[in-house]
C-alpha atoms as a PDB file:
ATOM      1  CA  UNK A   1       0.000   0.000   0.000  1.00  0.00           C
ATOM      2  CA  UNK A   2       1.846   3.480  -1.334  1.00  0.00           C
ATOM      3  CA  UNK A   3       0.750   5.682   1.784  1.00  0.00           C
ATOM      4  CA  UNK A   4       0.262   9.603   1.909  1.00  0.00           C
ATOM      5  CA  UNK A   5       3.329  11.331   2.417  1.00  0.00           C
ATOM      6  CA  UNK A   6       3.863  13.602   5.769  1.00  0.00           C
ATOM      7  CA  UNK A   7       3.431  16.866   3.751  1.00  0.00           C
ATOM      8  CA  UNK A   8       0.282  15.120   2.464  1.00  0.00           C
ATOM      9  CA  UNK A   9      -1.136  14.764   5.300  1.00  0.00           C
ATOM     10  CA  UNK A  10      -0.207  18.455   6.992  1.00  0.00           C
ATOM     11  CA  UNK A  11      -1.613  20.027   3.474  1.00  0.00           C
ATOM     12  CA  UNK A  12      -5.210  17.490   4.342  1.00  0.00           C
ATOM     13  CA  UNK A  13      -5.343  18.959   7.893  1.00  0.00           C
ATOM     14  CA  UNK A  14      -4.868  22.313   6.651  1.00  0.00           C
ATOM     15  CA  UNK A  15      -6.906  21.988   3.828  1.00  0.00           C
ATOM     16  CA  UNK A  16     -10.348  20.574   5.490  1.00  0.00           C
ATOM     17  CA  UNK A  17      -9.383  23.736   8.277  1.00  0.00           C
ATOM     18  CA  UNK A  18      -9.559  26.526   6.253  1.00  0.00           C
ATOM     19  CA  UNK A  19     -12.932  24.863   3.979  1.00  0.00           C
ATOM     20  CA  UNK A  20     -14.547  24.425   7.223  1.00  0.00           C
ATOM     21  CA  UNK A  21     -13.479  28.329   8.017  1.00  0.00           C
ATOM     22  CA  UNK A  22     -13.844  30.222   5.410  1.00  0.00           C
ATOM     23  CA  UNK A  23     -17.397  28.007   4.354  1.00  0.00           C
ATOM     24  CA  UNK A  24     -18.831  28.893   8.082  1.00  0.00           C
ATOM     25  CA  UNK A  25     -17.345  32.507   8.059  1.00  0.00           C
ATOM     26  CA  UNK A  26     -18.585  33.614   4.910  1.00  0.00           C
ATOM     27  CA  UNK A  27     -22.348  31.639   5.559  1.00  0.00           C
ATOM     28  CA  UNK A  28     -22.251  32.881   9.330  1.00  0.00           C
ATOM     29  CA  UNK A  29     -19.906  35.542  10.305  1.00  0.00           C
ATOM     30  CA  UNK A  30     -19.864  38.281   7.254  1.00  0.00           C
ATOM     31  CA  UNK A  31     -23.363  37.623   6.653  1.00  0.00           C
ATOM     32  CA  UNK A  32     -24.196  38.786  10.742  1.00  0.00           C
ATOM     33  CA  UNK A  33     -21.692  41.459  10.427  1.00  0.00           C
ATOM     34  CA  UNK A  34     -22.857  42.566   7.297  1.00  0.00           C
ATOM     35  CA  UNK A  35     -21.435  46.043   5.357  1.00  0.00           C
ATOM     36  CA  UNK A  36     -18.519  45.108   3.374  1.00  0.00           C
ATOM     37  CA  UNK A  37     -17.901  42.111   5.164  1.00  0.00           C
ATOM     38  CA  UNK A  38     -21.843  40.734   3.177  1.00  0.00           C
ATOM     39  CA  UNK A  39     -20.512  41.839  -0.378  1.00  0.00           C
ATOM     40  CA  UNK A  40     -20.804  39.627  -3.297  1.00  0.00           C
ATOM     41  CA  UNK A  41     -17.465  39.545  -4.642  1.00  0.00           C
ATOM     42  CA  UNK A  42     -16.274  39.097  -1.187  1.00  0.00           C
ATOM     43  CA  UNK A  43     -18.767  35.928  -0.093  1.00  0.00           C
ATOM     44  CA  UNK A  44     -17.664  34.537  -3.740  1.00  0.00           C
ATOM     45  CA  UNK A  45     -14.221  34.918  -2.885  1.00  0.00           C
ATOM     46  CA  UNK A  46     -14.618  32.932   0.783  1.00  0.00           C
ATOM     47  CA  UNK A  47     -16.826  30.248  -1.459  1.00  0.00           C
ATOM     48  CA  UNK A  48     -14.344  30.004  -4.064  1.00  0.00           C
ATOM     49  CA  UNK A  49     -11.435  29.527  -1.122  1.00  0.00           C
ATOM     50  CA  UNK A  50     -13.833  26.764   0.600  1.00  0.00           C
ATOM     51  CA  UNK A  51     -14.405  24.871  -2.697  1.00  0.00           C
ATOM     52  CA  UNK A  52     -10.966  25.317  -4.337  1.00  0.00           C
ATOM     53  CA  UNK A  53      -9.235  23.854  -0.473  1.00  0.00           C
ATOM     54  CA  UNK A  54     -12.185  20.808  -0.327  1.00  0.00           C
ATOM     55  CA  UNK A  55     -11.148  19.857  -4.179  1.00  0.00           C
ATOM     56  CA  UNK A  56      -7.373  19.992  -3.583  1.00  0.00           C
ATOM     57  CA  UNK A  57      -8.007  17.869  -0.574  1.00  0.00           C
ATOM     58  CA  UNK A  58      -9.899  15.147  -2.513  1.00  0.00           C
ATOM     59  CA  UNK A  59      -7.070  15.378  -5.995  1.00  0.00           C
ATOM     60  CA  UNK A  60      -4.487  15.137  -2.735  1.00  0.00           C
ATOM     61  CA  UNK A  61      -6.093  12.293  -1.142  1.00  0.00           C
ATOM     62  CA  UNK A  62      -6.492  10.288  -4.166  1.00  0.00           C
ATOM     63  CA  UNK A  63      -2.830  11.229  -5.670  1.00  0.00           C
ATOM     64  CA  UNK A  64      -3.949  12.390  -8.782  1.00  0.00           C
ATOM     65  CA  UNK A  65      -1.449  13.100 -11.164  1.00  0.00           C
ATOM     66  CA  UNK A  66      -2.545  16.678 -11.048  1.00  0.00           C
ATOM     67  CA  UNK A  67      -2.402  17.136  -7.568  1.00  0.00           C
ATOM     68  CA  UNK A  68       0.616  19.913  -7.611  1.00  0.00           C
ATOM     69  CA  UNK A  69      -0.978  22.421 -10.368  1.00  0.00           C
ATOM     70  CA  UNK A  70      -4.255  22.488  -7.907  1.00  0.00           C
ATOM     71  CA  UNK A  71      -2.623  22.890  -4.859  1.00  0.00           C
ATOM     72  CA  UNK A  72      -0.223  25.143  -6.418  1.00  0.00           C
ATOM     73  CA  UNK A  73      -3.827  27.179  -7.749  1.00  0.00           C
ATOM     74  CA  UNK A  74      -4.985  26.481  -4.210  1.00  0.00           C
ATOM     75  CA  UNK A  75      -2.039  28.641  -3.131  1.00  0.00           C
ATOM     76  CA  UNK A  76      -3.526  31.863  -5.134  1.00  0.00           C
ATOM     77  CA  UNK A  77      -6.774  31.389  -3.845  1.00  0.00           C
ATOM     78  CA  UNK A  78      -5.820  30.831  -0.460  1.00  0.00           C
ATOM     79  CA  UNK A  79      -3.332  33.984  -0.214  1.00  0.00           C
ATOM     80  CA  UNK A  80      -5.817  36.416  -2.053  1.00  0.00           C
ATOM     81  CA  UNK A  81      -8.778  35.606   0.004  1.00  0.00           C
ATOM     82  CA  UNK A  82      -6.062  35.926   3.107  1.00  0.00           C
ATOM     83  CA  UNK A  83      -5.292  39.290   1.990  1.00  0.00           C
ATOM     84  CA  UNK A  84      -9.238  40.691   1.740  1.00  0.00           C
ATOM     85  CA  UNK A  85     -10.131  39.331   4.864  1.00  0.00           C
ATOM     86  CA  UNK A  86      -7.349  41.081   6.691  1.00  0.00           C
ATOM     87  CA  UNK A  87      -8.396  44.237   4.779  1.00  0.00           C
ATOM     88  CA  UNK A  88     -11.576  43.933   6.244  1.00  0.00           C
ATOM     89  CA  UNK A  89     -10.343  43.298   9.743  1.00  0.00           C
ATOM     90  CA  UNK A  90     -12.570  40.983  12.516  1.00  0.00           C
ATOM     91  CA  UNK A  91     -11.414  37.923  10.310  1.00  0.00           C
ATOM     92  CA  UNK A  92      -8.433  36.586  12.205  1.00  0.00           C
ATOM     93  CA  UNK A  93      -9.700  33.068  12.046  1.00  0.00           C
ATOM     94  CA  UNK A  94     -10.404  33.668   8.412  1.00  0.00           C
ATOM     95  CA  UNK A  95      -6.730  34.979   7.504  1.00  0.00           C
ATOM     96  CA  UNK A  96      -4.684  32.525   9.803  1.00  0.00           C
ATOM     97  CA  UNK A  97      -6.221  29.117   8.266  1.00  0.00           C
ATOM     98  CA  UNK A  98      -6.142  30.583   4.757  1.00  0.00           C
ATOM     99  CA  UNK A  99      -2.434  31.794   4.889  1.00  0.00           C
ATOM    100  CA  UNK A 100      -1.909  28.231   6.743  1.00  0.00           C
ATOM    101  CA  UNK A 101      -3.412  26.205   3.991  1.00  0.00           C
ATOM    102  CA  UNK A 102      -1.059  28.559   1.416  1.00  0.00           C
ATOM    103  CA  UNK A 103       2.007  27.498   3.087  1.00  0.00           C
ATOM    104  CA  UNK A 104       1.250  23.460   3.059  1.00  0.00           C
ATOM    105  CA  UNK A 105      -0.093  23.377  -0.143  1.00  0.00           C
ATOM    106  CA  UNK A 106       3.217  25.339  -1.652  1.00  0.00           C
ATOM    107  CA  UNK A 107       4.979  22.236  -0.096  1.00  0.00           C
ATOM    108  CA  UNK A 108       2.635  19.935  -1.705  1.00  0.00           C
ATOM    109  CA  UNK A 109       3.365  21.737  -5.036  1.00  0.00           C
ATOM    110  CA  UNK A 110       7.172  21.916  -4.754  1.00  0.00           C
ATOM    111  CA  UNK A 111       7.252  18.218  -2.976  1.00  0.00           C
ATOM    112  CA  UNK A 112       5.137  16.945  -6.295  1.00  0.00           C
ATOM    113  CA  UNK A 113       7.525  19.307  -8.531  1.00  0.00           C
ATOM    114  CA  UNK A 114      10.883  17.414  -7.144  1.00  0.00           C
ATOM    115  CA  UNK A 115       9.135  13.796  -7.283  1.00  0.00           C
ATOM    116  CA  UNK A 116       8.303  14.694 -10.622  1.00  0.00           C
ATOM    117  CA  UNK A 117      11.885  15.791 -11.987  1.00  0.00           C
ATOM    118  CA  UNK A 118      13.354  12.214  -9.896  1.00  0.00           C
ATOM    119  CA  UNK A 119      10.250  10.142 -11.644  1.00  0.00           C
ATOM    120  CA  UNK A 120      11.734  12.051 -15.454  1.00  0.00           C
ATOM    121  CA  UNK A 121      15.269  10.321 -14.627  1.00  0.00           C
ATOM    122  CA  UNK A 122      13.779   6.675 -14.167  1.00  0.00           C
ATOM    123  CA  UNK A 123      11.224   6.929 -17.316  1.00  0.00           C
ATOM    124  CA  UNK A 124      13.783   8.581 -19.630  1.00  0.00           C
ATOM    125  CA  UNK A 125      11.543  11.063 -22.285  1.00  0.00           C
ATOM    126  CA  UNK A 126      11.013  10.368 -26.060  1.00  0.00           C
ATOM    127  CA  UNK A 127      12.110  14.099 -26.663  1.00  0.00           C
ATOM    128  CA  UNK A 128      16.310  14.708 -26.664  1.00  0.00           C
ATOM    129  CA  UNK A 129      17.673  13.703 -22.689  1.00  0.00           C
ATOM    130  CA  UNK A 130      17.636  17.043 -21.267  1.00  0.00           C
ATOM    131  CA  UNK A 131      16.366  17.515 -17.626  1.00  0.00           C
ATOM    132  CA  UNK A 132      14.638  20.814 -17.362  1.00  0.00           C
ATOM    133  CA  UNK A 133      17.094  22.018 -15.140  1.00  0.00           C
ATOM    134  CA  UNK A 134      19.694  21.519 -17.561  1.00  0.00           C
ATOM    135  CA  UNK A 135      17.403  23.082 -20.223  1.00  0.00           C
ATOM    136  CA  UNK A 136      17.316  26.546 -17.918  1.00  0.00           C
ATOM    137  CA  UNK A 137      20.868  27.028 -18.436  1.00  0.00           C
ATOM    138  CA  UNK A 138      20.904  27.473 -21.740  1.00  0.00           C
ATOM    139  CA  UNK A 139      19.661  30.573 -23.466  1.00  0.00           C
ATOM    140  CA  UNK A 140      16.407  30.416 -25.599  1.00  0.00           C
ATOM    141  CA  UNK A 141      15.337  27.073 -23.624  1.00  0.00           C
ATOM    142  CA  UNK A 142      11.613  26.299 -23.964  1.00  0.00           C
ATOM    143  CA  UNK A 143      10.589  24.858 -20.492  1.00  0.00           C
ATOM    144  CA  UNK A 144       7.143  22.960 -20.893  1.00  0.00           C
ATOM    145  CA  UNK A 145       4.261  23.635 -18.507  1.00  0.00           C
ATOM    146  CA  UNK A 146       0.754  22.822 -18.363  1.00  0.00           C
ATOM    147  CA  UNK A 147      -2.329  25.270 -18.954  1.00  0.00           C
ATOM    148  CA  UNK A 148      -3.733  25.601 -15.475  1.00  0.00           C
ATOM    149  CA  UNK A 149      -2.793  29.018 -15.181  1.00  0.00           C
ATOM    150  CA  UNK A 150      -1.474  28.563 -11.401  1.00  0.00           C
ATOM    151  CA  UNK A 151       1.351  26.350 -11.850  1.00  0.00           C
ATOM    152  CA  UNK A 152       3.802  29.246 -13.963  1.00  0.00           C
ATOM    153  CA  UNK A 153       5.273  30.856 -10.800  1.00  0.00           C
ATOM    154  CA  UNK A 154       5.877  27.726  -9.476  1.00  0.00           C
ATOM    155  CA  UNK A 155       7.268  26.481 -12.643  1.00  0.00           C
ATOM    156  CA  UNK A 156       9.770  29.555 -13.157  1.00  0.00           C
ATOM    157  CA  UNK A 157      10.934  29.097  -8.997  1.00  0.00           C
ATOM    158  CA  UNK A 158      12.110  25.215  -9.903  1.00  0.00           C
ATOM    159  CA  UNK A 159      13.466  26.048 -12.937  1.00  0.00           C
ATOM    160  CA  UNK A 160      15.578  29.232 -12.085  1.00  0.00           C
ATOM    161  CA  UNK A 161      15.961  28.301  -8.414  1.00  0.00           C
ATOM    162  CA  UNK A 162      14.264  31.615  -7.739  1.00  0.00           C
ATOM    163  CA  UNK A 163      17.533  33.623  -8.741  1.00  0.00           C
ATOM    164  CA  UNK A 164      16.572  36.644 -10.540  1.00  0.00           C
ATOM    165  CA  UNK A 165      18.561  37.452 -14.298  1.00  0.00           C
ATOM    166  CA  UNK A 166      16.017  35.648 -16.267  1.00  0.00           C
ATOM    167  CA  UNK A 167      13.585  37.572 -18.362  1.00  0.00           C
ATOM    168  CA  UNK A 168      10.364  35.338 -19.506  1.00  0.00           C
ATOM    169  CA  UNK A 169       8.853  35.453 -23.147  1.00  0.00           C
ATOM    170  CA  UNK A 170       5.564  33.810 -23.064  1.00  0.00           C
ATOM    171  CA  UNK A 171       3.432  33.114 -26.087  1.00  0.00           C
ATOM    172  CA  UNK A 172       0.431  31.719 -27.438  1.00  0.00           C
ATOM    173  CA  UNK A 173      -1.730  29.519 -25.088  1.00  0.00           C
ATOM    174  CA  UNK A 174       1.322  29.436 -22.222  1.00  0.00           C
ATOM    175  CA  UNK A 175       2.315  25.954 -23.990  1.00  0.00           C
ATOM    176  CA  UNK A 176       6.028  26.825 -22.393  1.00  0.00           C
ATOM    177  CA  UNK A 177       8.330  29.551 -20.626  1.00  0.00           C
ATOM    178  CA  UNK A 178      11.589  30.517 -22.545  1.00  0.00           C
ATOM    179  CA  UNK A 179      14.091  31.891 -20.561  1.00  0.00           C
ATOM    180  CA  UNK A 180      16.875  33.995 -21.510  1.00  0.00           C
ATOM    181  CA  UNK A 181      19.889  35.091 -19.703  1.00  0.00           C
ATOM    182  CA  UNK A 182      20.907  38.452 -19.113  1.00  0.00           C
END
């Protein structure tokens, strides 16, 4: 039996947390308060955050091949709903779980990113051998990434090791980063 991993389970725990939060806040809590705290776009934005953790938690659970692009897009969802609720203010519980489930799903995404580069060395690719880190050192390399729109910062962090000098061209439908040195 392949068991979850520890980060796995940490991102599970924070995941169901901050559903059950923001889902109860935005249902209980902002509706009471009302004012800003009752606005559409920010209820949608609590929903969204609820929904988005619950789905990550289920493509987590079940180790779907996709689980680091959603819990990478869990990540945006997570910090930006973080960041209106402590604009509002009286949403402490709100904020902490949110920027708690960002921080374990960002090592579910970069855990999944490194088991993914070891897995490309074992099953060797039908393109030329290059590893993509090799591929970021040389200028004009095309890096592929997929289309869920939440995975390219984490894509450009593994691939440049964060350092800054790289300047991105991206084209069509985002079918892959080219980086160039400067």
């Amino acid at each position: 039996m392949n068991q979850l991993s520890h980060t796995a389970h940490n991102a599970l725990h924070a995941l169901a947390t901050c559903h059950q939060t923001c889902h109860s806040m935005a249902m209980v809590h902002c509706l009471e308060l009302g004012g800003d705290h009752a606005r559409p776009q920010h209820l949608r934005l609590m929903q969204d955050c609820a929904d988005i953790c619950a789905v990550t938690a289920d493509f987590i659970g079940r180790k779907s091949q996709f689980h680091t692009q959603i819990s990478a897009f869990c990540v945006q969802i997570c910090e930006t709903c973080a960041e209106a609720c402590e604009k509002l203010g009286r949403m402490e519980a709100c904020v902490t779980a949110c920027r708690e489930c960002a921080a374990r799903c960002r090592d579910v995404a970069r855990s999944g990113q490194a088991a993914a580069l070891n897995a490309g060395a074992a099953h060797p690719p039908t393109l030329p051998r290059r590893t993509p880190s090799a591929l970021a050192h040389q200028e004009g390399a095309a890096i592929p990434i997929g289309k869920i729109a939440g995975t390219i910062a984490q894509n450009l962090e593994a691939v440049t090791g964060g350092k800054p000098g790289h300047i991105l061209l991206i084209a069509g439908d985002i079918a892959a980063i080219r980086i160039i040195h400067h």
